[in-house]
PDB file of N, CA and C in Angstrom:
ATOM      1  N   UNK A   1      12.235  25.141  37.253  1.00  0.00           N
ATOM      2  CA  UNK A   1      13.608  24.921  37.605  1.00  0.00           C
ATOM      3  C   UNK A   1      14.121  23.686  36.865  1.00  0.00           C
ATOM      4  N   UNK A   2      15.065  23.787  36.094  1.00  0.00           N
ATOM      5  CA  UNK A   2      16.082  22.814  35.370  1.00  0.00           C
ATOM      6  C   UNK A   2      16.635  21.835  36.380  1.00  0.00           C
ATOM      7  N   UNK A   3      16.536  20.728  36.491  1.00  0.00           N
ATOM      8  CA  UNK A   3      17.161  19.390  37.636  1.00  0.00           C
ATOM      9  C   UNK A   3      18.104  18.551  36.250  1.00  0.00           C
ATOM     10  N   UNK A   4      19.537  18.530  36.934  1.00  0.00           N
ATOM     11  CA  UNK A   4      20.406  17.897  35.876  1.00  0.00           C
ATOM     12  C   UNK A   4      20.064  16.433  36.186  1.00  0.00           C
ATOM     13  N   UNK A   5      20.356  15.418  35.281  1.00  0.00           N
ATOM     14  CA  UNK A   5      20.371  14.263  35.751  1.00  0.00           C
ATOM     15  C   UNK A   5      21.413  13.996  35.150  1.00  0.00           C
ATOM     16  N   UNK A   6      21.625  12.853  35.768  1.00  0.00           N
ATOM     17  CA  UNK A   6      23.090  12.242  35.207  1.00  0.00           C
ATOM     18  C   UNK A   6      22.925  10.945  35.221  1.00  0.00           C
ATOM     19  N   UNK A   7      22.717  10.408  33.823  1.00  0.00           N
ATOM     20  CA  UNK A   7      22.149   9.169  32.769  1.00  0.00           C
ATOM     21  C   UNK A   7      23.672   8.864  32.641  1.00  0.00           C
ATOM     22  N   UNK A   8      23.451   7.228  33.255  1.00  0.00           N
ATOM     23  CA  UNK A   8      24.822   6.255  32.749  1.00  0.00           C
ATOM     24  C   UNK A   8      24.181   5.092  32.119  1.00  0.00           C
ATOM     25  N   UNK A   9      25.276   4.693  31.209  1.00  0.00           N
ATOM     26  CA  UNK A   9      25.118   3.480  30.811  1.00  0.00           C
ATOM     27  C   UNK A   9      25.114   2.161  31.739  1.00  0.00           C
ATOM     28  N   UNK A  10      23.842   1.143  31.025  1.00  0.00           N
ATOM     29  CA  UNK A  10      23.940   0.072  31.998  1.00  0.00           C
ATOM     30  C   UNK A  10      25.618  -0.553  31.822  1.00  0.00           C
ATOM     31  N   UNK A  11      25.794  -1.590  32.380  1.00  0.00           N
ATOM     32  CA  UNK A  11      26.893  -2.522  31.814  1.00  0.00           C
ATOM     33  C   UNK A  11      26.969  -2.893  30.224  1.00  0.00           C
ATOM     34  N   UNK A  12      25.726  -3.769  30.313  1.00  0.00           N
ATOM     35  CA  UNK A  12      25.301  -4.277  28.805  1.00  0.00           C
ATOM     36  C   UNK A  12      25.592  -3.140  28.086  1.00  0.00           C
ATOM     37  N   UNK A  13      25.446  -2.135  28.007  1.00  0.00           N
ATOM     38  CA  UNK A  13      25.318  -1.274  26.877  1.00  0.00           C
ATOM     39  C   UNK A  13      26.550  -0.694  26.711  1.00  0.00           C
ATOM     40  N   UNK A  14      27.703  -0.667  28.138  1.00  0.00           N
ATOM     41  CA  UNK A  14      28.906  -0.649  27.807  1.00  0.00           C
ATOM     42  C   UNK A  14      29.608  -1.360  26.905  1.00  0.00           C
ATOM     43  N   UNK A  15      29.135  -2.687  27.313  1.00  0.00           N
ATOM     44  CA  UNK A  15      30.283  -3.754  26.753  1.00  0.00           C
ATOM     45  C   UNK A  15      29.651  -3.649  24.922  1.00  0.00           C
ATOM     46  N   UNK A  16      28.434  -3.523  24.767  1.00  0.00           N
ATOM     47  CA  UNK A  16      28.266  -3.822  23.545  1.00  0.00           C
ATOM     48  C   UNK A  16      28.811  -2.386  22.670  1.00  0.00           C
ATOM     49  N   UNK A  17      28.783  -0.959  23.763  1.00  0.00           N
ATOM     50  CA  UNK A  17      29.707   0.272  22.674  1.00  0.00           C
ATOM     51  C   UNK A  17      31.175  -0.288  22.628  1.00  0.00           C
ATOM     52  N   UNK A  18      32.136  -0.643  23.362  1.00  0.00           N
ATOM     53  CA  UNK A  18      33.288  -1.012  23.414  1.00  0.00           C
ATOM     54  C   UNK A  18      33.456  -2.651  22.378  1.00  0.00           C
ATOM     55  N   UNK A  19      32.542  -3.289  22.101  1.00  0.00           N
ATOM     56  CA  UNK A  19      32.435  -4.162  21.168  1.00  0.00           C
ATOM     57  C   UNK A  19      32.511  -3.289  19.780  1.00  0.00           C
ATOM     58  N   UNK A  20      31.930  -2.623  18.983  1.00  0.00           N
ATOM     59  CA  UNK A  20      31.239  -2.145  18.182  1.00  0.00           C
ATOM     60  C   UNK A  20      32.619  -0.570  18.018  1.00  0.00           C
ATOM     61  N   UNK A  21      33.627  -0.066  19.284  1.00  0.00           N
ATOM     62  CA  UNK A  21      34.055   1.239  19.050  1.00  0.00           C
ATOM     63  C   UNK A  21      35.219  -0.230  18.514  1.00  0.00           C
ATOM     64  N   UNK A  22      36.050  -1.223  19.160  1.00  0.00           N
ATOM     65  CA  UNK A  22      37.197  -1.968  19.083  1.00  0.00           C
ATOM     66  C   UNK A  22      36.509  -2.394  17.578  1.00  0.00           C
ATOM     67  N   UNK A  23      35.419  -3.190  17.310  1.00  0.00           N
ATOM     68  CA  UNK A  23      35.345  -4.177  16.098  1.00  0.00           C
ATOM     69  C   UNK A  23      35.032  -3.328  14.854  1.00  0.00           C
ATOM     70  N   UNK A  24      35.038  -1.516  14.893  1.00  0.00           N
ATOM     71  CA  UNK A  24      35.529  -0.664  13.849  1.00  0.00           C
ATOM     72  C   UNK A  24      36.963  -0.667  13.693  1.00  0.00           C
ATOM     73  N   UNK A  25      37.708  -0.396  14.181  1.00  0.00           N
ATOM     74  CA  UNK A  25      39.320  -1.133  13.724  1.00  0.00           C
ATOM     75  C   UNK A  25      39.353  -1.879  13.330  1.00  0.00           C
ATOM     76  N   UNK A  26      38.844  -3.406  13.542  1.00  0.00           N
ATOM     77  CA  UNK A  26      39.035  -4.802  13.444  1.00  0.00           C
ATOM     78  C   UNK A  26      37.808  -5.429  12.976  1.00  0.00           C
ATOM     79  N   UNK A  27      37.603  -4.842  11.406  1.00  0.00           N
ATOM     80  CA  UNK A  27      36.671  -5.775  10.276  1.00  0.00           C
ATOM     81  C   UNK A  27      36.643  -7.236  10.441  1.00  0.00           C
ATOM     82  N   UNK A  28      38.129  -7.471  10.235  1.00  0.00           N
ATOM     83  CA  UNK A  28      38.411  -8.947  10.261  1.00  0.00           C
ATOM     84  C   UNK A  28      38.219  -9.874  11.426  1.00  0.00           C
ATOM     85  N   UNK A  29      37.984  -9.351  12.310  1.00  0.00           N
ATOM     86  CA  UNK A  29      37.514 -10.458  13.636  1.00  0.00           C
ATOM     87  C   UNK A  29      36.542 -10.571  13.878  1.00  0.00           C
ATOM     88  N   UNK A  30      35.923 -11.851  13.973  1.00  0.00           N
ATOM     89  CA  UNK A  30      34.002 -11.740  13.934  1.00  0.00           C
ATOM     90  C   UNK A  30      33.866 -11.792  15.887  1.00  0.00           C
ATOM     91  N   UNK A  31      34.795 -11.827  16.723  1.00  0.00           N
ATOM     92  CA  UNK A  31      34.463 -12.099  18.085  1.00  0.00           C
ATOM     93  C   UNK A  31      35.359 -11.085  18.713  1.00  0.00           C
ATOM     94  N   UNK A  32      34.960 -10.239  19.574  1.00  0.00           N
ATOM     95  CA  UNK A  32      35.483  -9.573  19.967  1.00  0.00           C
ATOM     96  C   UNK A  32      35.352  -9.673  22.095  1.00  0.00           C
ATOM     97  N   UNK A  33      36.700  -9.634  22.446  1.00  0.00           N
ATOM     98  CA  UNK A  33      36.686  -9.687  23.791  1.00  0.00           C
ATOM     99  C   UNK A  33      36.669  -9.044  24.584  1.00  0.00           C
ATOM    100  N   UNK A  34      35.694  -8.659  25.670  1.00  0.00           N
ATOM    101  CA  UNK A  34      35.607  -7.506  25.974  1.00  0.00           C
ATOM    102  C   UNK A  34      36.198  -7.370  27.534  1.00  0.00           C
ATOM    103  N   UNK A  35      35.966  -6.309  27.926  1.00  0.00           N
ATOM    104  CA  UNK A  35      36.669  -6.122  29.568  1.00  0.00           C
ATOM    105  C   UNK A  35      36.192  -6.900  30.713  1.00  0.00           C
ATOM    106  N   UNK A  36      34.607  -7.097  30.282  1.00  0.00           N
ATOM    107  CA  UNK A  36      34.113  -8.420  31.213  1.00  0.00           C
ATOM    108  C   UNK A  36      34.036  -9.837  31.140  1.00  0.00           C
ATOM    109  N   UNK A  37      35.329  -9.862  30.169  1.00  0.00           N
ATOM    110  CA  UNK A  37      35.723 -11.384  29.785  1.00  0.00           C
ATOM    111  C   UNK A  37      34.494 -12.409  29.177  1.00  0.00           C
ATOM    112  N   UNK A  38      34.139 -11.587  28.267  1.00  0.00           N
ATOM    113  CA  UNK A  38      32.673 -12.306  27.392  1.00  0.00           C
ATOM    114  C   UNK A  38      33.199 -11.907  25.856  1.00  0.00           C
ATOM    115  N   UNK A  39      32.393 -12.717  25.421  1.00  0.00           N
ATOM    116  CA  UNK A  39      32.952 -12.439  23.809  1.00  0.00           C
ATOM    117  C   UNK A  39      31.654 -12.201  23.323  1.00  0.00           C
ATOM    118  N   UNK A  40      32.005 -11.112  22.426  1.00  0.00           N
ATOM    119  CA  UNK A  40      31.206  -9.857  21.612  1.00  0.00           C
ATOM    120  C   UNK A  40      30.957 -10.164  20.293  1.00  0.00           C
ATOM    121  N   UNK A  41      29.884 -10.266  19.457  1.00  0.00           N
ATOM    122  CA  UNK A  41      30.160 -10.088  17.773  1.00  0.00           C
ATOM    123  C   UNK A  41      30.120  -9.083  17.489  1.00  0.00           C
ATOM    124  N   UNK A  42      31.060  -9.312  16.504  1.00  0.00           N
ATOM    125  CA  UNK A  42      31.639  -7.609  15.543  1.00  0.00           C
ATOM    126  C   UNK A  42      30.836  -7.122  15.140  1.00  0.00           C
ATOM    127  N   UNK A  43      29.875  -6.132  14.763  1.00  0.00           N
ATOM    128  CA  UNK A  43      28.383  -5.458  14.213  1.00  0.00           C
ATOM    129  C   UNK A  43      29.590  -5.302  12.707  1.00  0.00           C
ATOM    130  N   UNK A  44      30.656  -5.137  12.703  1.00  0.00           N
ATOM    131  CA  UNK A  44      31.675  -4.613  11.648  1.00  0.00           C
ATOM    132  C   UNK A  44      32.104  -5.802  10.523  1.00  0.00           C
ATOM    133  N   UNK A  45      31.642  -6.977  11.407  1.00  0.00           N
ATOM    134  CA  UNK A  45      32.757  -8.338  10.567  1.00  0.00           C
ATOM    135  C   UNK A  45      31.397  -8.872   9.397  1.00  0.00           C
ATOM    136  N   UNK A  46      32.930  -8.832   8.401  1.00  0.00           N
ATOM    137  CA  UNK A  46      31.442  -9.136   6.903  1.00  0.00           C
ATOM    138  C   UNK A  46      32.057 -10.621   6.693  1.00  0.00           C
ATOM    139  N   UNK A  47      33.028 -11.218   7.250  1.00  0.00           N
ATOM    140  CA  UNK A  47      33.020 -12.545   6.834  1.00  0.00           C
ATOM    141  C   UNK A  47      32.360 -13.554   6.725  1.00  0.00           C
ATOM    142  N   UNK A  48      33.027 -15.088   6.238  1.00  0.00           N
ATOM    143  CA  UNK A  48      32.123 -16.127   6.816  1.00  0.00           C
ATOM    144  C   UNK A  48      32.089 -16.601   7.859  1.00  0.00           C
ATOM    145  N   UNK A  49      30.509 -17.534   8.782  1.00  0.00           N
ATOM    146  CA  UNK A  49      30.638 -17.048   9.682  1.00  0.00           C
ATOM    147  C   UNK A  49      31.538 -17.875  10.694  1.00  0.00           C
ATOM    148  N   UNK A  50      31.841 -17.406  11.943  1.00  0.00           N
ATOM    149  CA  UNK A  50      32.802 -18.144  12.425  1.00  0.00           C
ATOM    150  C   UNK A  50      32.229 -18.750  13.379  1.00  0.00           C
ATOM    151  N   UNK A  51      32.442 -19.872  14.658  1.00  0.00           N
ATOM    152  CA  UNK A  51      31.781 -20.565  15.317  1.00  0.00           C
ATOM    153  C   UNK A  51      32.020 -19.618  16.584  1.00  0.00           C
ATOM    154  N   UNK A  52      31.328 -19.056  17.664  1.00  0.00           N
ATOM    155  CA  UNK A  52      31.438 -18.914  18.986  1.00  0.00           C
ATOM    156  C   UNK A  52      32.224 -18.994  19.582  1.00  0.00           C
ATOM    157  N   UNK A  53      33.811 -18.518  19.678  1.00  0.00           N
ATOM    158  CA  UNK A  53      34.940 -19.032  20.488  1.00  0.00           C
ATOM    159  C   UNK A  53      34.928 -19.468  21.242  1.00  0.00           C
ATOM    160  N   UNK A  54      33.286 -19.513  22.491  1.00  0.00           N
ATOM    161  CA  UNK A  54      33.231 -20.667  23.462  1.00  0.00           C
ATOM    162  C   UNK A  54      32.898 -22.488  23.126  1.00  0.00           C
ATOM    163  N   UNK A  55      32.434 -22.155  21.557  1.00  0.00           N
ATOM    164  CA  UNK A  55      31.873 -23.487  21.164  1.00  0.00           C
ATOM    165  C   UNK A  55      33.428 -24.585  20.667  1.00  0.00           C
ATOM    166  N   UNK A  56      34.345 -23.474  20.523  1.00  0.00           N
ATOM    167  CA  UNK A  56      35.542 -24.077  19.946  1.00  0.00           C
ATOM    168  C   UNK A  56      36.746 -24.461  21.011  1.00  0.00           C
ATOM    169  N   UNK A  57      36.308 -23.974  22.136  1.00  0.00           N
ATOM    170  CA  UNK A  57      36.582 -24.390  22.987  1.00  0.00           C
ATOM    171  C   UNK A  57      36.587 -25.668  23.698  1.00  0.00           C
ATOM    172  N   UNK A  58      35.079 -25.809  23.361  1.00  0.00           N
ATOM    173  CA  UNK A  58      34.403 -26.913  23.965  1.00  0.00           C
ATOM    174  C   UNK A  58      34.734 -28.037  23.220  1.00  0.00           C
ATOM    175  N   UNK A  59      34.695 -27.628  21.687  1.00  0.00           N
ATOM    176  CA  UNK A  59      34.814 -28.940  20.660  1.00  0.00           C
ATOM    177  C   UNK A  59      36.282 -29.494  21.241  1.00  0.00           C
ATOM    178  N   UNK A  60      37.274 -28.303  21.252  1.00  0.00           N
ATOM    179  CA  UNK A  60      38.475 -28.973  21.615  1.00  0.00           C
ATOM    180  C   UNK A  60      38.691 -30.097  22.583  1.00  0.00           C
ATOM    181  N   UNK A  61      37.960 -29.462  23.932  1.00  0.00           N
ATOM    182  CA  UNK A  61      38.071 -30.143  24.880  1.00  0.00           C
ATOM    183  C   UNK A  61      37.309 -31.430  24.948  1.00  0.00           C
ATOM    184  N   UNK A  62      36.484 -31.448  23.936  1.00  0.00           N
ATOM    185  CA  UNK A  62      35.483 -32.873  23.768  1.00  0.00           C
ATOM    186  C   UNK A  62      36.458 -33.983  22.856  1.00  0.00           C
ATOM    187  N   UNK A  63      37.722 -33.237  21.698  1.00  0.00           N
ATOM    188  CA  UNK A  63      38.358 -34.210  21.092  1.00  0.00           C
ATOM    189  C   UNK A  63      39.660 -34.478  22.052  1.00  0.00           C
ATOM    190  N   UNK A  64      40.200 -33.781  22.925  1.00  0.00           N
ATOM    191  CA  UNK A  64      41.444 -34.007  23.878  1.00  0.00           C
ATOM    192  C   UNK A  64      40.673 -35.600  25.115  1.00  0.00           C
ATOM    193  N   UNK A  65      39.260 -35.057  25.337  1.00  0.00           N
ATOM    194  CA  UNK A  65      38.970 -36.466  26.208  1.00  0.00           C
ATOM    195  C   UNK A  65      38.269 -37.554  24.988  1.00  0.00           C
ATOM    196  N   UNK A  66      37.974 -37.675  23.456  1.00  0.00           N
ATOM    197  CA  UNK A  66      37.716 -38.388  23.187  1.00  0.00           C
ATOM    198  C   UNK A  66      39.495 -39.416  22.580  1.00  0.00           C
ATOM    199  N   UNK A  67      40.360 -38.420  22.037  1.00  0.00           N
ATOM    200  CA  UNK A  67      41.703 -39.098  22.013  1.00  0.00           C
ATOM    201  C   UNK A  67      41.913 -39.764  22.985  1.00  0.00           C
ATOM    202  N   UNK A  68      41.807 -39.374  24.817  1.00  0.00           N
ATOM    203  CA  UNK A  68      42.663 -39.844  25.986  1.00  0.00           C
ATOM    204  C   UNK A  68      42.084 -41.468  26.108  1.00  0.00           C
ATOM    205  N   UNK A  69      40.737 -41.321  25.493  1.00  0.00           N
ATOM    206  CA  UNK A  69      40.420 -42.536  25.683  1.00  0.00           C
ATOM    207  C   UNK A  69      40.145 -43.677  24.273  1.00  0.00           C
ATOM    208  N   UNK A  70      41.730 -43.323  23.778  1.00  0.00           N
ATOM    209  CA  UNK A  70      41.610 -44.593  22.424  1.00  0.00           C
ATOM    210  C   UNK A  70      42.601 -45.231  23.265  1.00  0.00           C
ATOM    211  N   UNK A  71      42.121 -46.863  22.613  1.00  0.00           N
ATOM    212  CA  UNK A  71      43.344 -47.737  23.127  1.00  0.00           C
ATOM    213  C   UNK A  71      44.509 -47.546  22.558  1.00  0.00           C
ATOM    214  N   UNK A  72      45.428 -48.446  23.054  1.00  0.00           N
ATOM    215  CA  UNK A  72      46.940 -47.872  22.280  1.00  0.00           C
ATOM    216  C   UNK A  72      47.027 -47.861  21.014  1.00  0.00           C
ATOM    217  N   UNK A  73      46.368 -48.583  20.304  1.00  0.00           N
ATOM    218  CA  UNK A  73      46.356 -48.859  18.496  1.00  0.00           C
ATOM    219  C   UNK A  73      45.822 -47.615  18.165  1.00  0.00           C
ATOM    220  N   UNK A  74      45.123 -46.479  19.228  1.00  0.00           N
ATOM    221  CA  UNK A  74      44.529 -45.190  18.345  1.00  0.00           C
ATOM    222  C   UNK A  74      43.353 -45.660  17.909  1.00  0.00           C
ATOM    223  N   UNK A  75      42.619 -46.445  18.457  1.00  0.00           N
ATOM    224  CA  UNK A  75      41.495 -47.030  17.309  1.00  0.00           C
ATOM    225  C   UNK A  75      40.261 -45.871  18.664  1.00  0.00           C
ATOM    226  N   UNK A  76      39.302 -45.655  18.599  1.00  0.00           N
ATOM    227  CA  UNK A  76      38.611 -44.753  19.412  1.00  0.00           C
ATOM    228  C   UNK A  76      37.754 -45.889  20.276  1.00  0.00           C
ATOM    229  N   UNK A  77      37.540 -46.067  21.238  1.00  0.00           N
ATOM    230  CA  UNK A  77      36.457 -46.752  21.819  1.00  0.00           C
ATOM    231  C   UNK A  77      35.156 -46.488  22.284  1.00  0.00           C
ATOM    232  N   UNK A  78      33.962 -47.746  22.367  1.00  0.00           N
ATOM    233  CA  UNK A  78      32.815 -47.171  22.236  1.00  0.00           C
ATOM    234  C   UNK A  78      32.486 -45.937  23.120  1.00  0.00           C
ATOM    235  N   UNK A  79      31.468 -45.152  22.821  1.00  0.00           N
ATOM    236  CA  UNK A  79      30.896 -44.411  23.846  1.00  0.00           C
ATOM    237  C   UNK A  79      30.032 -45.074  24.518  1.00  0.00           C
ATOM    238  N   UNK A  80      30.067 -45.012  25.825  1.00  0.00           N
ATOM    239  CA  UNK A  80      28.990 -45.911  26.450  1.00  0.00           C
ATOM    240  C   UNK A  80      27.998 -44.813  26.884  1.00  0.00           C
ATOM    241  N   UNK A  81      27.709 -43.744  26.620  1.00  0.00           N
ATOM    242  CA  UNK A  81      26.728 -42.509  26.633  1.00  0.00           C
ATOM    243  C   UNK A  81      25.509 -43.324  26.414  1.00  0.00           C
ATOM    244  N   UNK A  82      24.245 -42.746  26.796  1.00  0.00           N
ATOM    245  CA  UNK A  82      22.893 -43.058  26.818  1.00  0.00           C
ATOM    246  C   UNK A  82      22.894 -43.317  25.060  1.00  0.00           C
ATOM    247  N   UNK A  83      23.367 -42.190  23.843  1.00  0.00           N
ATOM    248  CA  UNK A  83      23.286 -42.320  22.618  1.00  0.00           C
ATOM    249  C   UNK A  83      23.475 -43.849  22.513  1.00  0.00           C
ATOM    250  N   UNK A  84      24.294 -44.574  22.710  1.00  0.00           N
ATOM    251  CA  UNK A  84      25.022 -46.017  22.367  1.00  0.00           C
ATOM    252  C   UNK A  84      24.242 -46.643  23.503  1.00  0.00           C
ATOM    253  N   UNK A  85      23.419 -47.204  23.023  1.00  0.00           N
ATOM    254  CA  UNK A  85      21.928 -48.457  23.417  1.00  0.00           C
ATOM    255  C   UNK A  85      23.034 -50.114  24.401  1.00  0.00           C
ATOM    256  N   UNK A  86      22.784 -50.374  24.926  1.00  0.00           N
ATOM    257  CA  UNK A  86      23.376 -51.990  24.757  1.00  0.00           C
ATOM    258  C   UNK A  86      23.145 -52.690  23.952  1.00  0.00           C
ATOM    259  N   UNK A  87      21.635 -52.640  23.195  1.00  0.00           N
ATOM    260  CA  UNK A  87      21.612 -53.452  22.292  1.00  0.00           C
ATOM    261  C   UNK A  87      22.172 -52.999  21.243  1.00  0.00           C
ATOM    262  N   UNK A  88      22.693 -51.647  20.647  1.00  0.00           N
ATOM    263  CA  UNK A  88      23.066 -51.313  19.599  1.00  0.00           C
ATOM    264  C   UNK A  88      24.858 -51.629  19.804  1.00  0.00           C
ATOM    265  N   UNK A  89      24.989 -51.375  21.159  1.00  0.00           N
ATOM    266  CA  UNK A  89      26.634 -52.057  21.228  1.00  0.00           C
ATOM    267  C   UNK A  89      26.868 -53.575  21.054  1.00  0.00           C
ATOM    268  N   UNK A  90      25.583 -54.312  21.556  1.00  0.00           N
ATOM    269  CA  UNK A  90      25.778 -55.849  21.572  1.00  0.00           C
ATOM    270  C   UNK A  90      25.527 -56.233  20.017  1.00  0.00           C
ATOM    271  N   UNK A  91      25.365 -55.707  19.215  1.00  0.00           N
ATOM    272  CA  UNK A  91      24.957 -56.125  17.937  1.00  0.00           C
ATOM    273  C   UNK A  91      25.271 -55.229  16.547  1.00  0.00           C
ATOM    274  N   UNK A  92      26.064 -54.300  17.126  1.00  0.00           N
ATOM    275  CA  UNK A  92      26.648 -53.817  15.745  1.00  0.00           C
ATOM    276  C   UNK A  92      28.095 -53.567  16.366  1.00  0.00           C
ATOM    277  N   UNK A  93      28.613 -52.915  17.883  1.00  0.00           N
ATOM    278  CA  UNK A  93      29.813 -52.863  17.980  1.00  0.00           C
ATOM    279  C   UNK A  93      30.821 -53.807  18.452  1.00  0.00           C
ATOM    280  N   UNK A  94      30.064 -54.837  19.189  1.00  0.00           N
ATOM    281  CA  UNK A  94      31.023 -55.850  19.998  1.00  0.00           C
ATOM    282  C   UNK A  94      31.832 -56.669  19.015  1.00  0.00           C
ATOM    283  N   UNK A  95      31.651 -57.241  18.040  1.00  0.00           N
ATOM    284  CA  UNK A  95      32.545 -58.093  17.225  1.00  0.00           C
ATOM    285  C   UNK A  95      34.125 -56.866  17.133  1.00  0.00           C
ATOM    286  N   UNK A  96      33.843 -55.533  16.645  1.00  0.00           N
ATOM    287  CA  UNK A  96      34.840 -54.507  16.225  1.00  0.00           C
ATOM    288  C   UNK A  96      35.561 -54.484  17.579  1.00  0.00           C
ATOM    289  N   UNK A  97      34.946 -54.287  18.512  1.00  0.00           N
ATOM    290  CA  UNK A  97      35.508 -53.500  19.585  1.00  0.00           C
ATOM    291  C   UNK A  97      36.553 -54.504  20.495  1.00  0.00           C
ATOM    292  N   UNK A  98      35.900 -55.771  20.710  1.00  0.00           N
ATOM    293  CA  UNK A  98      36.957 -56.852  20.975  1.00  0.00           C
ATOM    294  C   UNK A  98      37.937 -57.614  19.835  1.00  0.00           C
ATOM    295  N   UNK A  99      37.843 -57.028  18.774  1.00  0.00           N
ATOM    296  CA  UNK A  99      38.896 -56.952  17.987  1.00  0.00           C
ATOM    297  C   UNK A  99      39.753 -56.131  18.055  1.00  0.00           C
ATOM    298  N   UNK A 100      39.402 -54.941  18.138  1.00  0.00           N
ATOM    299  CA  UNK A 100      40.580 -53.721  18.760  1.00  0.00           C
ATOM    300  C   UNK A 100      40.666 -53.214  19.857  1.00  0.00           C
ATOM    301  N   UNK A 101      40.456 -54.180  20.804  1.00  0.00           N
ATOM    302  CA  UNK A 101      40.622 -53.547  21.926  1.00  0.00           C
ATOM    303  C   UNK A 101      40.061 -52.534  23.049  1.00  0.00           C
ATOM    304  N   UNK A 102      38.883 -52.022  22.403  1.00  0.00           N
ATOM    305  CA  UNK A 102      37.857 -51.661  23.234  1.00  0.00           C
ATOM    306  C   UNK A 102      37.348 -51.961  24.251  1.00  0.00           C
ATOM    307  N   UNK A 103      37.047 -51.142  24.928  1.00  0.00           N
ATOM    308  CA  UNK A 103      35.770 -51.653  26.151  1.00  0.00           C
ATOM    309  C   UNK A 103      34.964 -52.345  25.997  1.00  0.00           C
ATOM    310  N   UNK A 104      34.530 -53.382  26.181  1.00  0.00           N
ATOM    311  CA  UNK A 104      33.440 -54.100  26.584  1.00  0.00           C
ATOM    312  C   UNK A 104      32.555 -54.085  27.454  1.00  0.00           C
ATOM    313  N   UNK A 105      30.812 -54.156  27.229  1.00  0.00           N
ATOM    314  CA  UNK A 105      30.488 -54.410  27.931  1.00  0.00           C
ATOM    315  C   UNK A 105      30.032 -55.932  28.750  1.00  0.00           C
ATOM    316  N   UNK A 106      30.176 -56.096  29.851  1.00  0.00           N
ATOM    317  CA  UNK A 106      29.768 -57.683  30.727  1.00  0.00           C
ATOM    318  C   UNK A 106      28.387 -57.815  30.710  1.00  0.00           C
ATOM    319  N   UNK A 107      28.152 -59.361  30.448  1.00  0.00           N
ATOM    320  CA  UNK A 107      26.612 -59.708  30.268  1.00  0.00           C
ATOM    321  C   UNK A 107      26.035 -59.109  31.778  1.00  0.00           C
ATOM    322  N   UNK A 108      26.357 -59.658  33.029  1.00  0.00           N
ATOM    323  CA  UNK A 108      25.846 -59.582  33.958  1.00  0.00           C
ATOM    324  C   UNK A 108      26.730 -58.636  34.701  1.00  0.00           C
ATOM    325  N   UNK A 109      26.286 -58.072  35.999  1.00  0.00           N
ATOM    326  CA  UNK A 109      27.046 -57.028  36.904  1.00  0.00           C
ATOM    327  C   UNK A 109      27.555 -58.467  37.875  1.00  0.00           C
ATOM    328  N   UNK A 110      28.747 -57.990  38.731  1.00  0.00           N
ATOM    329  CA  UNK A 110      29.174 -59.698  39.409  1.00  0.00           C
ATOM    330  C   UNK A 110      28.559 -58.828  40.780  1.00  0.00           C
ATOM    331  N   UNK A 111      27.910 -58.626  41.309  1.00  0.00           N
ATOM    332  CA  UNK A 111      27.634 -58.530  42.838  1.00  0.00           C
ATOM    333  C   UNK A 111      25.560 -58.749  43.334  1.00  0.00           C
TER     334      UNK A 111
END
């Protein structure tokens, strides 16, 4: 006896045919957006390559908070991130930075 089955696609395998049926129209777009709000690469796009539309995102949003925090002259101020040492701020940035207006850091904490 013949038993029908009825084989569906997972999700994944949706989004990546609907990537691949849209990014045959559209050579020219290396990212394609799909219905579950994820972005797809084109199997179709022969360009150069383009960055991750989430990574360009991010860059943006990393230069909108590194602008918010220049002093008024526009000059950028230090990062005080783990990257930027105290000693590498006390000895290569502090002369610059209290010249333009930067943050400083205080020898001692006052409490």
């Amino acid at each position: 006896m013949y038993q029908e089955v009825d084989i569906k696609a997972t999700e994944a395998e949706a989004v990546r045919e609907f990537a691949e049926n849209v990014g045959r129209d559209n050579p020219q777009q290396a990212w394609i957006l799909s219905n579950y709000d994820t972005w797809e690469s084109n199997p179709f796009y022969c360009g150069e390559p383009v960055p991750h539309p989430a990574e360009e995102e991010a860059d943006y949003h990393a230069e909108q908070e590194r602008l918010s925090l220049q002093n008024s002259s526009g000059v950028d101020m230090v990062s005080l991130s783990p990257v930027t040492s105290w000693f590498t701020f006390n000895y290569e940035f502090k002369d610059h930075c209290e010249a333009n207006g930067c943050l400083t850091l205080i020898e001692e904490v006052p409490f």
